[in-house]
C-alpha atoms as a PDB file:
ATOM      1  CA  UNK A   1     110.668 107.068  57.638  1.00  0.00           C
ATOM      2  CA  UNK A   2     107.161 106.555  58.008  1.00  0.00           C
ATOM      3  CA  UNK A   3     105.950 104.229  60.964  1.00  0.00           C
ATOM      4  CA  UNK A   4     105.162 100.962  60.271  1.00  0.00           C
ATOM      5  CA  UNK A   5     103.769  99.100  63.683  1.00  0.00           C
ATOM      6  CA  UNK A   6     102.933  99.879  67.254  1.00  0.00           C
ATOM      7  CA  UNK A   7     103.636  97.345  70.183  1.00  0.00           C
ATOM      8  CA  UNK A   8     102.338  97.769  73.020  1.00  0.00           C
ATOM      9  CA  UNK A   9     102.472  96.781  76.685  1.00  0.00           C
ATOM     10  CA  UNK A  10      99.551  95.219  78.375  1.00  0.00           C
ATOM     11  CA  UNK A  11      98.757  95.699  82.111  1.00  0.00           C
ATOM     12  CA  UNK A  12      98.098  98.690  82.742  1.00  0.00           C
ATOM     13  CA  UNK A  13      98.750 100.016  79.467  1.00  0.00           C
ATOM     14  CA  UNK A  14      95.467  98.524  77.418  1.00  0.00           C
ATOM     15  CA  UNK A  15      93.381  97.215  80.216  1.00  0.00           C
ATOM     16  CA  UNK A  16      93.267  98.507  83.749  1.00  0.00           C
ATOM     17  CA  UNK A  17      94.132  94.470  85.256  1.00  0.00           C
ATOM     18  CA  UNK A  18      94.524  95.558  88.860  1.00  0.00           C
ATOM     19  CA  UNK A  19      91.636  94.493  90.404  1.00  0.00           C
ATOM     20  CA  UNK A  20      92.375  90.577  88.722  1.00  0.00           C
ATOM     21  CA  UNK A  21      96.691  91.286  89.166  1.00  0.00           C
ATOM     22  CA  UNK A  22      95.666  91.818  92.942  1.00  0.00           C
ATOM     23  CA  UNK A  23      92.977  88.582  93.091  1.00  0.00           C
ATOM     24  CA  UNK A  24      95.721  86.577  91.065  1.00  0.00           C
ATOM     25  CA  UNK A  25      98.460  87.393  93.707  1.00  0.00           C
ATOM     26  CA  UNK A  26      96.578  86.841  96.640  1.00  0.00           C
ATOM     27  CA  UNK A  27      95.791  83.080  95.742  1.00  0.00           C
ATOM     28  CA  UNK A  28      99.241  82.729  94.554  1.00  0.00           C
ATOM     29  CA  UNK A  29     100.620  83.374  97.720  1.00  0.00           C
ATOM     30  CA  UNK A  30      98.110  81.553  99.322  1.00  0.00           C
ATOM     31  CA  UNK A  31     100.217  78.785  98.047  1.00  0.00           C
ATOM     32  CA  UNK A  32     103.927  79.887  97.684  1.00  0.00           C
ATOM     33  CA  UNK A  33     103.772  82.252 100.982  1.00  0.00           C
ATOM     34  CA  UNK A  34     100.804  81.956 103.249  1.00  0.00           C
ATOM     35  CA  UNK A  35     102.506  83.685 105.813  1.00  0.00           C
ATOM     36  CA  UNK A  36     101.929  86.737 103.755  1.00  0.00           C
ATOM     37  CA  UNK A  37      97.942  86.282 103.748  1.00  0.00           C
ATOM     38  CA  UNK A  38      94.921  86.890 105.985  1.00  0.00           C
ATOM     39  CA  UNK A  39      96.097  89.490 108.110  1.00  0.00           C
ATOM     40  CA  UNK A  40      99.512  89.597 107.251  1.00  0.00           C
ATOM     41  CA  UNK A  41      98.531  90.570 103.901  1.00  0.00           C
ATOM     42  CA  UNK A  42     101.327  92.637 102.257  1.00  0.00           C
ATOM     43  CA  UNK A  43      99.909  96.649 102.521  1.00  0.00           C
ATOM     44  CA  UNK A  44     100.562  97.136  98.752  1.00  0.00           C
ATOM     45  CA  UNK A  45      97.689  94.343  97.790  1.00  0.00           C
ATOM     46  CA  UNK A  46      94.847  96.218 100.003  1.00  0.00           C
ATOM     47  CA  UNK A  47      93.912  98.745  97.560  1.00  0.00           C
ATOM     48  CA  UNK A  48      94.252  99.888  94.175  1.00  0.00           C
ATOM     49  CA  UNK A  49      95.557 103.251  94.904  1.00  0.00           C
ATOM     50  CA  UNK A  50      98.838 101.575  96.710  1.00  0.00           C
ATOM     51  CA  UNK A  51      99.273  98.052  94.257  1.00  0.00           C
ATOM     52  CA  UNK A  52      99.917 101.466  91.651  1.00  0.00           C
ATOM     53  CA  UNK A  53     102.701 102.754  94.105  1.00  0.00           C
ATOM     54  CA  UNK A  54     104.617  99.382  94.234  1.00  0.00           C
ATOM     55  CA  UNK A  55     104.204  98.671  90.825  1.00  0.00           C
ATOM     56  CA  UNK A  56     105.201 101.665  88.954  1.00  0.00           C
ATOM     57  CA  UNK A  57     108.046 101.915  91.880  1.00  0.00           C
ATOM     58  CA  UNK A  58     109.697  98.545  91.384  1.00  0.00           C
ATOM     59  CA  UNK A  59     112.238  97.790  88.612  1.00  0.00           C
ATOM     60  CA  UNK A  60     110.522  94.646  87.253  1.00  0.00           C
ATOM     61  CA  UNK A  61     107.884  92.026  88.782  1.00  0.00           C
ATOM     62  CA  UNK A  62     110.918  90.066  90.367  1.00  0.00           C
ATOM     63  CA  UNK A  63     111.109  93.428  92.624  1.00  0.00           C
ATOM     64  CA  UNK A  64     107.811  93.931  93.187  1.00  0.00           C
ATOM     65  CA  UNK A  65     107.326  90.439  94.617  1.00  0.00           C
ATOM     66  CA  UNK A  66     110.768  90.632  96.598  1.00  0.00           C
ATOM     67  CA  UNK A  67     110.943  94.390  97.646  1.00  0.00           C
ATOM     68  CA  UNK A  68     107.148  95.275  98.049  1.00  0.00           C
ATOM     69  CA  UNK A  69     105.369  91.718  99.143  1.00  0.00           C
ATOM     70  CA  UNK A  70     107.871  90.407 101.255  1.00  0.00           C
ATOM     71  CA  UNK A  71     108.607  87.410  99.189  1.00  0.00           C
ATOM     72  CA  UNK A  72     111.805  85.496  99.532  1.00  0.00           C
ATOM     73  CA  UNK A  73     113.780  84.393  96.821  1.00  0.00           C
ATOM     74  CA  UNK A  74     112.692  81.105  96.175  1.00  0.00           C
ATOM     75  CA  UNK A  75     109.558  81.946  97.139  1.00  0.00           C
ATOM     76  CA  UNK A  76     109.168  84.964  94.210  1.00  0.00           C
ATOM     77  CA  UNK A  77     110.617  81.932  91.809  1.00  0.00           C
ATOM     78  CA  UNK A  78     107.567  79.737  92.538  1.00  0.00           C
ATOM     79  CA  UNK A  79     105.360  82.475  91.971  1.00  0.00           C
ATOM     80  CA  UNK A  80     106.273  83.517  89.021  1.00  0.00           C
ATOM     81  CA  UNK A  81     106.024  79.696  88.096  1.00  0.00           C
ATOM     82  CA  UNK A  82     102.178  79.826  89.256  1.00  0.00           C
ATOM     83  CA  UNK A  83     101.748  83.400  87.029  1.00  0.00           C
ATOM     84  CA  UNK A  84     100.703  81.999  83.583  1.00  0.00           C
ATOM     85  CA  UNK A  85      98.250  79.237  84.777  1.00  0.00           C
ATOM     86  CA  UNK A  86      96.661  81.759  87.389  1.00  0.00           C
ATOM     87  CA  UNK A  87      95.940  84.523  84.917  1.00  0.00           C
ATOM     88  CA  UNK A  88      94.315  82.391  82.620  1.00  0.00           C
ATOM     89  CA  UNK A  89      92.098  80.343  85.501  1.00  0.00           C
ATOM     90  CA  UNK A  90      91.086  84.037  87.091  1.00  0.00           C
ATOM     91  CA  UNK A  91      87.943  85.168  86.432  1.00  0.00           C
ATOM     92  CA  UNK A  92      88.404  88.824  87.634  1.00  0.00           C
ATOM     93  CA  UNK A  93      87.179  91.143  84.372  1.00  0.00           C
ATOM     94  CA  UNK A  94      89.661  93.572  82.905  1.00  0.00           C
ATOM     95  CA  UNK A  95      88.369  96.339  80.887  1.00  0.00           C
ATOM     96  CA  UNK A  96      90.193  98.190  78.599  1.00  0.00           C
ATOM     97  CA  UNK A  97      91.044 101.603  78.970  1.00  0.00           C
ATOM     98  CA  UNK A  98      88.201 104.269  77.856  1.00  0.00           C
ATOM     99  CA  UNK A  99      88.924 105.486  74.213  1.00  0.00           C
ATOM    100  CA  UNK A 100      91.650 102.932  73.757  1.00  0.00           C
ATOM    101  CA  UNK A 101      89.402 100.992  70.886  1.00  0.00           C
ATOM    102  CA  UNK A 102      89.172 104.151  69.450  1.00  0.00           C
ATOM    103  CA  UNK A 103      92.668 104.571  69.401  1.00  0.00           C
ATOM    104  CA  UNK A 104      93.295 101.271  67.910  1.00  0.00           C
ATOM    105  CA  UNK A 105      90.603 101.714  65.485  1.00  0.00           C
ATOM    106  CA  UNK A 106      92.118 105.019  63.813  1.00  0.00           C
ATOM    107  CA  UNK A 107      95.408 102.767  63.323  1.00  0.00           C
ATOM    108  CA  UNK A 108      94.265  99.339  62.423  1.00  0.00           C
ATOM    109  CA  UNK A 109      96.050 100.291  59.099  1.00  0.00           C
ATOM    110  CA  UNK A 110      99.237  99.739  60.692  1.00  0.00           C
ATOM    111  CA  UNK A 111     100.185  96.398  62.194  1.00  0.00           C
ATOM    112  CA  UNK A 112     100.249  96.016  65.983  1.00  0.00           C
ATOM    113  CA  UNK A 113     101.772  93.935  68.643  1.00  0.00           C
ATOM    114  CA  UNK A 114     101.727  92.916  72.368  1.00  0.00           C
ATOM    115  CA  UNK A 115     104.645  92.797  74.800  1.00  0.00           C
ATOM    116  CA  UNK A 116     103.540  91.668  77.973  1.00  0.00           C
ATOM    117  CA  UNK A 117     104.511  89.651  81.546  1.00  0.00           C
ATOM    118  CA  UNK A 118     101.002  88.697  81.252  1.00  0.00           C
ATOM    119  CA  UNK A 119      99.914  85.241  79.539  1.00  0.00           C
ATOM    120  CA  UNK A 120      99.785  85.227  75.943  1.00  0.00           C
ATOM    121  CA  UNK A 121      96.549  83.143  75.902  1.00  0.00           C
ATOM    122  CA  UNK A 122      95.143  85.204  78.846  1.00  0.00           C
ATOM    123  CA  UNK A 123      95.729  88.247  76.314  1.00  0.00           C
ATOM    124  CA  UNK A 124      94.355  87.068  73.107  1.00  0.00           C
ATOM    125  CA  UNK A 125      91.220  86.321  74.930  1.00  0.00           C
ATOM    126  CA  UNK A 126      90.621  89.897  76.282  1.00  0.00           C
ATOM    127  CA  UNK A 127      91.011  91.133  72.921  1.00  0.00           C
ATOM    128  CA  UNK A 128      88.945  89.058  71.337  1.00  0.00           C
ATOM    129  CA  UNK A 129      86.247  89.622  74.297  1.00  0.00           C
ATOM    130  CA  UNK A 130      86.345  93.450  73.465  1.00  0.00           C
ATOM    131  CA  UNK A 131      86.666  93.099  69.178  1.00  0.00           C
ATOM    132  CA  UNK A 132      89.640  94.540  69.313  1.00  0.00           C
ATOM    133  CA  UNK A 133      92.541  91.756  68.206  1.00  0.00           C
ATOM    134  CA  UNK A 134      91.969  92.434  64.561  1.00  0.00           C
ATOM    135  CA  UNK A 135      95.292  94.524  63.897  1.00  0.00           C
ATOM    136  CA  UNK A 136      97.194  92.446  66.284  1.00  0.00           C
ATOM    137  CA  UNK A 137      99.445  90.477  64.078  1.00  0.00           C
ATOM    138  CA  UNK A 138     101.881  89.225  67.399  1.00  0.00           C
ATOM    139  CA  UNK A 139     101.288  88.849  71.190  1.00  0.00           C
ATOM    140  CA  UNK A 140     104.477  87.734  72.921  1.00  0.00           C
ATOM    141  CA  UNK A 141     103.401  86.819  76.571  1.00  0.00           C
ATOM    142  CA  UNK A 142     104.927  86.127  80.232  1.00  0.00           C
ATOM    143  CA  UNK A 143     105.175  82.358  78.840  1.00  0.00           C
ATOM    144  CA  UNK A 144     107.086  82.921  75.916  1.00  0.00           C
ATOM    145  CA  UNK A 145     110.138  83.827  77.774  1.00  0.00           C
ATOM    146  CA  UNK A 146     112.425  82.505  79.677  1.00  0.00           C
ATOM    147  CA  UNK A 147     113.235  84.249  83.259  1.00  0.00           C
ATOM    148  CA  UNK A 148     116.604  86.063  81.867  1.00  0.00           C
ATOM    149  CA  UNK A 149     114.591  87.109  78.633  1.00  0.00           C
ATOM    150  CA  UNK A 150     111.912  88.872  80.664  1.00  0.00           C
ATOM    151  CA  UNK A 151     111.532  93.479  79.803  1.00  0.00           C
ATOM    152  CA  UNK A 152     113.368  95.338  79.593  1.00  0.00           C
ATOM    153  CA  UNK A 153     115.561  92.421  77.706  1.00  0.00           C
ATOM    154  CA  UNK A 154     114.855  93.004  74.503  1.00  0.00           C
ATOM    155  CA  UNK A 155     114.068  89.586  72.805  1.00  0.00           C
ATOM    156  CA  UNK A 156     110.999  89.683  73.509  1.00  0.00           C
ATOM    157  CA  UNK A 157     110.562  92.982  71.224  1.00  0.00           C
ATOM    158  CA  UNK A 158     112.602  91.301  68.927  1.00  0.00           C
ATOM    159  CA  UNK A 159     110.362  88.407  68.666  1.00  0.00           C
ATOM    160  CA  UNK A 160     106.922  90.235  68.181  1.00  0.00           C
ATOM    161  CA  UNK A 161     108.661  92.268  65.372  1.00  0.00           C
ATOM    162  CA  UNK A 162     109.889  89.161  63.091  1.00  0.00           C
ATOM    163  CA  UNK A 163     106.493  87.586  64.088  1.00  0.00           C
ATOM    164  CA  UNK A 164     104.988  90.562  62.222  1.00  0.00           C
ATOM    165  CA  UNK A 165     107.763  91.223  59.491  1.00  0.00           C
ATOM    166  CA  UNK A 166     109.561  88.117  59.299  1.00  0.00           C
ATOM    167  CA  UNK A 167     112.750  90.314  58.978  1.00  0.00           C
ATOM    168  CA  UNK A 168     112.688  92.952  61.470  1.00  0.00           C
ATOM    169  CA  UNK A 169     115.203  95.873  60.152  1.00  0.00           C
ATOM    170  CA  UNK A 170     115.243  99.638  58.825  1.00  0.00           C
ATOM    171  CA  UNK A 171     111.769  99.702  61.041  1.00  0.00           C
ATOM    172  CA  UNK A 172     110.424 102.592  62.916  1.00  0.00           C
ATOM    173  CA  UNK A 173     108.289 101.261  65.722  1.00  0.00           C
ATOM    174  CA  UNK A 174     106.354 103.055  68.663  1.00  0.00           C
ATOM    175  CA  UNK A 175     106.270 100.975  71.886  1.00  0.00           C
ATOM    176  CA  UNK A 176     103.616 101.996  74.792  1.00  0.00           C
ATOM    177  CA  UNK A 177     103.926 101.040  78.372  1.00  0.00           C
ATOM    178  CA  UNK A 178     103.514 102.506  81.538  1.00  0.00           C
ATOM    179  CA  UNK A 179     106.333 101.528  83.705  1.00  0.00           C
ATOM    180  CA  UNK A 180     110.290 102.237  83.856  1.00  0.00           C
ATOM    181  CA  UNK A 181     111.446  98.965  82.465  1.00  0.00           C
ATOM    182  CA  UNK A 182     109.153  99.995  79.326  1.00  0.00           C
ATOM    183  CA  UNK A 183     111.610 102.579  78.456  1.00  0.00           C
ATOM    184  CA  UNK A 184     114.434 100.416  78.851  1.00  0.00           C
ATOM    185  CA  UNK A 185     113.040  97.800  76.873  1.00  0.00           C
ATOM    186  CA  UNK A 186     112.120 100.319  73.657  1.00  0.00           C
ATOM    187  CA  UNK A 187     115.730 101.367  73.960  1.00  0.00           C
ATOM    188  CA  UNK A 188     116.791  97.993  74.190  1.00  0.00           C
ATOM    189  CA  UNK A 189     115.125  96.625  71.471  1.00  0.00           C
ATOM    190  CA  UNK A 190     116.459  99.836  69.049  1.00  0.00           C
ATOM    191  CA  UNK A 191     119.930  99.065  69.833  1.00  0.00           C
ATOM    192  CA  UNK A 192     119.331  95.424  69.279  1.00  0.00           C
ATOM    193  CA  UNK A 193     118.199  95.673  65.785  1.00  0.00           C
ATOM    194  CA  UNK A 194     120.950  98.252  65.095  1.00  0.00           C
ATOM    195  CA  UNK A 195     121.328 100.914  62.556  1.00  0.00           C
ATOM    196  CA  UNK A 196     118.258 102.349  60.816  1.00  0.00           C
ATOM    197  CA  UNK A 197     115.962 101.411  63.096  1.00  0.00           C
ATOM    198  CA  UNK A 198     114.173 103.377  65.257  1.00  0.00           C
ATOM    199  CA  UNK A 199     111.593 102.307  68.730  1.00  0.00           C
ATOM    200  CA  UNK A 200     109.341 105.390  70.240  1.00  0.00           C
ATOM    201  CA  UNK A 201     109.317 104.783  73.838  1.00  0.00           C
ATOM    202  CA  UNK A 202     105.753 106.409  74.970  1.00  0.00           C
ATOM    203  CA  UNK A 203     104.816 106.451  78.567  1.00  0.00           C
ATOM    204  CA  UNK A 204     101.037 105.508  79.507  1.00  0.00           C
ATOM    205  CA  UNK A 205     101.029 108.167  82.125  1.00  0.00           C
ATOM    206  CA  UNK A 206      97.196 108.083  82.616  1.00  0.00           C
ATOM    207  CA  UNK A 207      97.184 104.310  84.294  1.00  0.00           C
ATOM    208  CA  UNK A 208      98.848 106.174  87.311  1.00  0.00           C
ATOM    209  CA  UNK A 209     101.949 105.771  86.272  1.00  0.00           C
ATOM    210  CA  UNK A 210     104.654 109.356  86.919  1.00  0.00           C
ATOM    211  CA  UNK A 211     107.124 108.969  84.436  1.00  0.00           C
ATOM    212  CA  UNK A 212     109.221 112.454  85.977  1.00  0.00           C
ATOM    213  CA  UNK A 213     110.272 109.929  88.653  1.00  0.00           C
ATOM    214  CA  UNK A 214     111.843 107.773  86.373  1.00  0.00           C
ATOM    215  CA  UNK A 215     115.566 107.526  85.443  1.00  0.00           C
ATOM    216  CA  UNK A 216     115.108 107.012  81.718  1.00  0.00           C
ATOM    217  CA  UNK A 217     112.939 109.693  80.489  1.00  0.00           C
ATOM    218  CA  UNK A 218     110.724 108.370  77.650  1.00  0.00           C
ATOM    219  CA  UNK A 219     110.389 110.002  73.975  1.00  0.00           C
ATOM    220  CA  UNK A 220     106.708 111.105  74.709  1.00  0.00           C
ATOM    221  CA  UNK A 221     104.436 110.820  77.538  1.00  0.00           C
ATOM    222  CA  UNK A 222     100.562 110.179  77.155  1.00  0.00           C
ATOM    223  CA  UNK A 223      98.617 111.921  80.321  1.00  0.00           C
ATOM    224  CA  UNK A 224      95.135 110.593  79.123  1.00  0.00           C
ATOM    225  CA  UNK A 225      94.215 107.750  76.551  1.00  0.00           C
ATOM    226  CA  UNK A 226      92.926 110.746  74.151  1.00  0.00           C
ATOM    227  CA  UNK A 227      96.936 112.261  73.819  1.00  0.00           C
ATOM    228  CA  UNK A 228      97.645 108.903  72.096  1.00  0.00           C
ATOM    229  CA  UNK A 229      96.436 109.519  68.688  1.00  0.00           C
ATOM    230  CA  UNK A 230      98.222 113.371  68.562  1.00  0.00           C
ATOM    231  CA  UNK A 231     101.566 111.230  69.249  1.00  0.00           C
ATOM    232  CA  UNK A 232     100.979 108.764  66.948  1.00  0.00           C
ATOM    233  CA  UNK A 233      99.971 110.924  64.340  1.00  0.00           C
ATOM    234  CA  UNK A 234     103.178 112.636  64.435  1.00  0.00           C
ATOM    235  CA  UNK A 235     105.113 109.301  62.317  1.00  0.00           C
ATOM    236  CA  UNK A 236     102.547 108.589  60.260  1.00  0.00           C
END
């Protein structure tokens, strides 16, 4: 079976978004948590270099806000009410990962897709800002879910594959991400569509990411933007 579409993740997996994922939280916790700003600002939103530890460490954003910011429950539930609207009223550039238009050039023949916590609008618009969204044919965002549908459930996979084929079975798929819950969610999605299908978990190892750490090892693991096209080359 040849491969016929490649999904991918977005933060940190595309675009390097931590400089705007840091900006974003700050003002949303200026509003949910403002206990947690000024000088009390949570040690994992003061640089780059340690927003990558916290992230790549915690299970799922729900964590992350809990575990590594401090957040209570309720307040980590009216944050992640606040994402969407923040990410698309931030101005903070993204850029996209060096050579990553190059990958997705080589393999416009094939369809792609976006699975993403981030906003689907916010999304779309980066693409389009760098001329890449041509061979995007489904982004399924942050605000296309509900809370219990979020990675690594896999409906959201589900969803960007029958936006692209209608009927999404007897497919093998490669899904990119650089987090834990990526894994999960490629395995998730495989077992959801049952027999004769086949997801590719690859691991974007060169957004910081350290995949040996993780419980659930993935099928491949990409150490620079450049190692993507060797593994992709290998189904098609």
């Amino acid at each position: 079976m040849k491969l016929q579409a490649i999904l991918w993740d977005y933060d940190g997996t595309l675009v390097n978004s931590v400089p705007k994922n840091i900006a974003i939280t700050k003002s949303i916790l200026s509003i949910v948590a403002p206990h947690l700003t000024g000088d009390k600002l949570p040690k994992y939103l003061l640089s780059e270099s340690a927003y990558h530890e916290a992230n790549h460490s915690a299970k799922n954003w729900q964590a992350l806000y809990r575990n590594y910011y401090g957040l209570t429950e309720n307040e980590m539930l009216e944050a992640g009410a606040l994402w969407a609207e923040h990410q698309e009223s931030n101005q903070t550039q993204v850029s996209l990962f060096d050579g990553i238009d190059k990958v997705i050039e080589q393999f416009s023949h094939l369809p792609h897709g976006i699975c993403s916590q981030n906003s689907r609008l916010n999304i779309w618009n980066v693409l389009k800002q760098n001329r890449v969204d041509a061979p995007f044919q489904a982004v399924v965002g942050y605000d296309d879910l509900d809370s219990n549908s979020q990675k690594p459930h896999p409906f959201g996979g589900i969803k960007c594959l029958t936006d692209i084929f209608d009927e999404a079975i007897n497919k093998l798929v490669l899904y990119v991400g650089d987090h834990e819950a990526d894994v999960k969610f490629a395995k998730n999605i495989e077992q959801a569509l049952g027999g004769g299908s086949r997801v590719i978990s690859v691991a974007a190892a060169y957004s910081g990411a350290n995949p040996e750490n993780w419980s659930v090892e993935p099928d491949h693991v990409a150490s620079c933007v450049s190692e993507l096209k060797g593994i992709f080359e290998k189904y098609t």
